[in-house]
Protein backbone atom coordinates (compact mmCIF):
# COMPACT_ATOMS: atom_id res chain seq x y z
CA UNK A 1 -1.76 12.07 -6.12
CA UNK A 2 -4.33 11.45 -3.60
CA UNK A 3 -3.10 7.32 -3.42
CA UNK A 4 -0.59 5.36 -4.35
CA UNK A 5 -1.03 1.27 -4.99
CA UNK A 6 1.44 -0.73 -5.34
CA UNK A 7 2.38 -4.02 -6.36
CA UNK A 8 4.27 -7.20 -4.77
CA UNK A 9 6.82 -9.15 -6.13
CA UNK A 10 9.66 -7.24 -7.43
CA UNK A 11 7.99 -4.21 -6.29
CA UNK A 12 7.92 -4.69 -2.71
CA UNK A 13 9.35 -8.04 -2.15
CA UNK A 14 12.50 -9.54 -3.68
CA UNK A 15 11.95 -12.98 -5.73
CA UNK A 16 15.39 -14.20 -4.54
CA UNK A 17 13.72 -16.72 -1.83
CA UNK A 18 11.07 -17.36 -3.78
CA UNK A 19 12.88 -18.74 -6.37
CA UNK A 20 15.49 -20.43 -5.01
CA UNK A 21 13.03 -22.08 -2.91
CA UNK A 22 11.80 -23.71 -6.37
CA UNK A 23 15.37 -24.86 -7.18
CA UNK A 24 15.86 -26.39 -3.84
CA UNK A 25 12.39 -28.21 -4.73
CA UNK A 26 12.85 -29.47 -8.12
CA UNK A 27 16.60 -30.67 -6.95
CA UNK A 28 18.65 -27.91 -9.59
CA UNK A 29 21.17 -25.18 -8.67
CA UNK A 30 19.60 -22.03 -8.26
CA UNK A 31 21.37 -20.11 -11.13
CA UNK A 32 19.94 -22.81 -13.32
CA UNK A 33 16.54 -21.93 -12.58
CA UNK A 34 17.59 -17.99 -12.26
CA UNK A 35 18.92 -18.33 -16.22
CA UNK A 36 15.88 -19.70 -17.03
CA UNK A 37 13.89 -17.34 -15.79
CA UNK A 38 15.67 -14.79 -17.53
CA UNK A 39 15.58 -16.23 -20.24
CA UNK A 40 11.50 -16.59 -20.11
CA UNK A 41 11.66 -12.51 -19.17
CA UNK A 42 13.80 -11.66 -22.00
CA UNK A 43 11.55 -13.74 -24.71
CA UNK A 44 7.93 -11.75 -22.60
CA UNK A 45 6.99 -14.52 -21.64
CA UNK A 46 5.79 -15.77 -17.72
CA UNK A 47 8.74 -16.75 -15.46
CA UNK A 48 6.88 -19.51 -14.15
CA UNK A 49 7.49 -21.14 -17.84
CA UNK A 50 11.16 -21.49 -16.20
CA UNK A 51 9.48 -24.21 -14.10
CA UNK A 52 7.73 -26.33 -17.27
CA UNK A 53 11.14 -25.96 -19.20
CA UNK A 54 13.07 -28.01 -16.17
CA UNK A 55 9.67 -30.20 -15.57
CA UNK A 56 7.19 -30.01 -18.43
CA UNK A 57 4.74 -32.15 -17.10
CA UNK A 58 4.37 -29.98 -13.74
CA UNK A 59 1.14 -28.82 -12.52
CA UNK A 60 2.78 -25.58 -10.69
CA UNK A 61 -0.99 -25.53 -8.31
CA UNK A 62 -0.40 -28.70 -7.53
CA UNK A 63 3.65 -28.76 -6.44
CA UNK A 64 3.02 -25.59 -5.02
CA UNK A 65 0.05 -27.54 -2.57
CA UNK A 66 2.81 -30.34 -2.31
CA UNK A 67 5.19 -27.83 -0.97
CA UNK A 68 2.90 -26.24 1.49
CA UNK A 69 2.18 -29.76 2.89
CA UNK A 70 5.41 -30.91 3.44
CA UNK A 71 6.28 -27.81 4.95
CA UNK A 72 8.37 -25.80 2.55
CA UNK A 73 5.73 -23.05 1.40
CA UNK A 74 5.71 -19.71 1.55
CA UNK A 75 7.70 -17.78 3.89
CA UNK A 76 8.22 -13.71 4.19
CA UNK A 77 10.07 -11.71 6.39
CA UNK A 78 11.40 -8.45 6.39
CA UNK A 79 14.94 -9.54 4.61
CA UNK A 80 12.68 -10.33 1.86
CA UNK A 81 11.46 -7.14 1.50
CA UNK A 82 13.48 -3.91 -0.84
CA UNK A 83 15.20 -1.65 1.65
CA UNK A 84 13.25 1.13 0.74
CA UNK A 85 9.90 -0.07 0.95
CA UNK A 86 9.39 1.19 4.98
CA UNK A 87 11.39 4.43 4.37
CA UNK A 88 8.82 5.27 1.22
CA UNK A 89 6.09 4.23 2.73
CA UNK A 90 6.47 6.33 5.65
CA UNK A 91 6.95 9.30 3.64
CA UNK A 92 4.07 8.97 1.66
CA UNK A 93 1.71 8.43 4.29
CA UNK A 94 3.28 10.94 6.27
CA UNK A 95 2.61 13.59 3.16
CA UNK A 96 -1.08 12.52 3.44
CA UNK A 97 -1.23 10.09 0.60
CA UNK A 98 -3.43 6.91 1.33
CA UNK A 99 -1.04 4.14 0.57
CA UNK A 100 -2.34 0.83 -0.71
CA UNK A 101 -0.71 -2.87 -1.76
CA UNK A 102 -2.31 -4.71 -3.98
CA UNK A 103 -0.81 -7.60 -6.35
CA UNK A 104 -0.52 -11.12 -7.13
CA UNK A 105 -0.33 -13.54 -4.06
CA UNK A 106 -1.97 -15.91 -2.28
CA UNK A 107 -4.22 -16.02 0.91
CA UNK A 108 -1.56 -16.75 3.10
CA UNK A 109 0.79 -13.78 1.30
CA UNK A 110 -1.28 -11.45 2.31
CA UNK A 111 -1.33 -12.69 6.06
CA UNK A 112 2.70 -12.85 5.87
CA UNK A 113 2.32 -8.80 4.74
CA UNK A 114 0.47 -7.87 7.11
CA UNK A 115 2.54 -9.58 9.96
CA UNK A 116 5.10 -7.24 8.84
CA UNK A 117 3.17 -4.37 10.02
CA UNK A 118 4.07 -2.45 6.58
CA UNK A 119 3.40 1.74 6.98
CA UNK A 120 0.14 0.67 4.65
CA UNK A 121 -3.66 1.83 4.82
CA UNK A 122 -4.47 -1.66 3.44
CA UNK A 123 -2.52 -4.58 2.27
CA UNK A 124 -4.75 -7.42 0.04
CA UNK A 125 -3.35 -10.33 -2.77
CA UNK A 126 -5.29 -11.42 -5.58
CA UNK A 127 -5.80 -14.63 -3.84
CA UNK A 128 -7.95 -12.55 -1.38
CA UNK A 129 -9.90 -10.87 -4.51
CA UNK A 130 -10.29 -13.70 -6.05
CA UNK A 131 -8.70 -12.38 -9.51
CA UNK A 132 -5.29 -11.79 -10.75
CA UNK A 133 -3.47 -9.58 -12.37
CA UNK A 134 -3.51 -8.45 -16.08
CA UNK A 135 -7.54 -9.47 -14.89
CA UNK A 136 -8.95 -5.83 -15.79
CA UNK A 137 -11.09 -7.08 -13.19
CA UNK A 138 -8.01 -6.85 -10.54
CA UNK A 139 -7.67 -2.99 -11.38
CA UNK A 140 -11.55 -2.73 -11.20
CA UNK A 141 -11.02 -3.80 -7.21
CA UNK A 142 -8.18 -1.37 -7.22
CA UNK A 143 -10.48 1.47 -8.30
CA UNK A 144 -12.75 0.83 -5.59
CA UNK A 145 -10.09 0.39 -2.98
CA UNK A 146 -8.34 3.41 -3.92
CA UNK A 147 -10.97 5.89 -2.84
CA UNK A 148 -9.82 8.28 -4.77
CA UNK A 149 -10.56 9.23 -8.78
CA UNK A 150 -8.30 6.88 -10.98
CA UNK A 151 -6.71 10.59 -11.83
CA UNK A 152 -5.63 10.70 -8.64
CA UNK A 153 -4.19 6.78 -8.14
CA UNK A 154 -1.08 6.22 -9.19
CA UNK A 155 -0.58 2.42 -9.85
CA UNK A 156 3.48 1.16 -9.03
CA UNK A 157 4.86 -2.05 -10.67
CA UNK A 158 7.58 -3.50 -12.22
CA UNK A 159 5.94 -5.31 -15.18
CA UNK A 160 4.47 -4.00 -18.05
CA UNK A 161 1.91 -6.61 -19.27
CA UNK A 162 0.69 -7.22 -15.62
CA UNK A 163 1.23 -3.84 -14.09
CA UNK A 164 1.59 -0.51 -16.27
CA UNK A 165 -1.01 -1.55 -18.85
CA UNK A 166 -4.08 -2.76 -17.57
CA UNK A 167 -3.29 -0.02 -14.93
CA UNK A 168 -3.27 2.72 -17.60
CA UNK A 169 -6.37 1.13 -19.33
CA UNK A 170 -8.24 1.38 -16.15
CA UNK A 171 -7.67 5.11 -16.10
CA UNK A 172 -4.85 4.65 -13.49
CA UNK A 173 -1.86 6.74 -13.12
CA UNK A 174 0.85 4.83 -13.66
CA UNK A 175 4.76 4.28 -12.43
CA UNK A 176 7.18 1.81 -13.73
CA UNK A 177 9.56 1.01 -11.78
CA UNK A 178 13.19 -0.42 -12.74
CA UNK A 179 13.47 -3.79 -10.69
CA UNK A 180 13.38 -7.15 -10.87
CA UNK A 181 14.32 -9.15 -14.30
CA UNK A 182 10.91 -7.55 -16.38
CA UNK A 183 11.59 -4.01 -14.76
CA UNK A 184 14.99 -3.75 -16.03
CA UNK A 185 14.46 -5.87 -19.32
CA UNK A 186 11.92 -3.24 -20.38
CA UNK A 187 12.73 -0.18 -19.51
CA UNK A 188 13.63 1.16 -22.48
CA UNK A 189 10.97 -0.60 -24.56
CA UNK A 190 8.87 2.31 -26.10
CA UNK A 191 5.75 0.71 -25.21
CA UNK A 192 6.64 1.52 -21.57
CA UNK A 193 7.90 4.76 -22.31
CA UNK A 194 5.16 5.79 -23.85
CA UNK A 195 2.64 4.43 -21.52
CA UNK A 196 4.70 4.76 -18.31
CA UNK A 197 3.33 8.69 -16.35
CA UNK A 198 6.57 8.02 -14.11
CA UNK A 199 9.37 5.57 -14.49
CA UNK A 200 11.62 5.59 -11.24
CA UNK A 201 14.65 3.38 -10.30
CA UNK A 202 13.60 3.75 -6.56
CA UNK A 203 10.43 3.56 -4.31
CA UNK A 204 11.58 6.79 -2.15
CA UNK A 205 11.39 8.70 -6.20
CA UNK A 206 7.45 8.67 -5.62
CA UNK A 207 7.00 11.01 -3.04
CA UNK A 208 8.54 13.63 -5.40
CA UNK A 209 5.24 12.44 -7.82
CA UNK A 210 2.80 13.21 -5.04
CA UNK A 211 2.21 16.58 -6.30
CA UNK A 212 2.38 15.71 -9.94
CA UNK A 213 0.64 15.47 -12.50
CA UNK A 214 1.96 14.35 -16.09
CA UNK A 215 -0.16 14.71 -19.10
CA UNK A 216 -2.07 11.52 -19.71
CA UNK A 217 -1.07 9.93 -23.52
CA UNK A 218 -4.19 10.02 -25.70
CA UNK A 219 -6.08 7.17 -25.51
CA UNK A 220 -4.76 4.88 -28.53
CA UNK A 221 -1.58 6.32 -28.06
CA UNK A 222 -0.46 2.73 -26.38
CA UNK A 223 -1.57 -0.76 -26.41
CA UNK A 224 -3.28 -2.24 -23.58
CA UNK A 225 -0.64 -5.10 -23.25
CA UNK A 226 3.12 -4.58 -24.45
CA UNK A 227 4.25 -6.35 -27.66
CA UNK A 228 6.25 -8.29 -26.31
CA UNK A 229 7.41 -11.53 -28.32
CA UNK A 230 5.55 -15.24 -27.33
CA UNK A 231 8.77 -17.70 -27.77
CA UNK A 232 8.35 -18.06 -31.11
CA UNK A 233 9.29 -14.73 -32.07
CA UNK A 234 6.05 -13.17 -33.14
CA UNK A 235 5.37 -10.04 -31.58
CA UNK A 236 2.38 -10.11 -29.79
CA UNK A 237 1.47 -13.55 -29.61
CA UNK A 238 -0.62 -14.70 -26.43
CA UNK A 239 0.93 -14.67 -23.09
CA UNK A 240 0.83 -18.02 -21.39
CA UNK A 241 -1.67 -18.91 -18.77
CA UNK A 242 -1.19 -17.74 -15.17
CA UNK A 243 -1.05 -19.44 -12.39
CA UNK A 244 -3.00 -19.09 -8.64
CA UNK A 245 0.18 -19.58 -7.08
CA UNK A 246 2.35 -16.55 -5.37
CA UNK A 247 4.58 -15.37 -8.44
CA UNK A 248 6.38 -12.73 -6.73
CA UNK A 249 7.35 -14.37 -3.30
């Protein structure tokens, strides 16, 4: 692998702050709001439902804005982020593999990254693109970032309807990687074994897949989004829309 991209929340960064910062907003214990989050992972559908199930009138834009302005918005530092995340960083760059980050955040996300002076070639949110992930538009950006062949990217994430598919249907390499509520919820789920060219349990696995190259399933041989299940328990029902906010922080 000539680069490696990877994603944000859950990837890089731990959602523990994140979303106990929401509890502390909405006035609920934190485990509330962590067992409904689960619960939205477990049924595929966006965590940030969690939110609508405890206020279902919220506008999450607009309580995230109300946040910011009374002075309880984002915050990042390097507790937040994965132990690992410096040590496999280093490596990789050190091997001669242009490393990239690239996921779901906001403006200011991507200035807190950057603060932290990550062992990165180039560090950019989807707030700064202007489009979000699943947005094949997102991995279009990632393509031309990458400067390398698709072949030779190899696209890191935890979850499979934002990360490993519209990764693999851009021609990316792909890693899954176990972490986080979706990484370890579907692990196992055939649609990410099947689709997934590396599934690791740790970032400091993917130097080991520097040098590697898996054979590429045929294309058909996955979907481009997982099935998961939309609430209602039909399998492959419409995700629910996304949000401009910072998911993963």
């Amino acid at each position: 692998m000539e680069t490696i991209v990877l994603g944000i929340g859950e990837t890089l960064v731990r959602d523990d702050r994140h979303w106990a910062s929401w509890a502390n907003w909405l006035g609920v214990p934190a485990h509330t709001l962590s067992a409904l989050v689960g619960a939205a992972v477990a049924q595929g559908r966006d965590a940030t439902d969690a939110l609508r199930v405890l206020r279902p009138d919220m506008d999450v834009d607009e309580a995230y804005l109300a946040r910011a302005a009374a002075g309880r918005g984002e915050h990042l530092d390097e507790s937040d982020l994965y132990p690992d995340v410096r040590p496999a960083l280093a490596e990789l760059r050190a091997a001669g593999v242009r490393v990239v980050v690239a996921g779901n955040g906001t403006v200011r996300a991507g200035e807190l990254l950057r603060a932290l002076d990550l062992p990165a070639d180039l560090v950019v949110t989807s707030g700064e693109w202007g489009v979000r992930k699943p947005d094949p538009a997102f991995f279009a950006r990632v393509v031309e970032v990458a400067e390398a062949e698709p072949s030779a990217t190899l696209y890191v994430g935890d979850h499979p309807a934002d990360d490993l598919f519209p990764a693999a249907a851009a021609g990316l390499r792909t890693a899954h990687l176990r972490r986080g509520a979706y990484g370890h919820w579907w692990a196992e789920h055939p649609d990410v074994v099947g689709a997934a060219d590396f599934r690791v349990n740790a970032l400091t696995e993917l130097v080991g897949a520097v040098g590697a190259h898996p054979a590429r399933p045929a294309v058909g041989d996955h979907p481009a989004r997982p099935a998961f299940e939309d609430g209602s328990g039909a399998v492959g029902g419409a995700r629910p829309a996304r949000v401009s906010y910072l998911r993963g922080l």
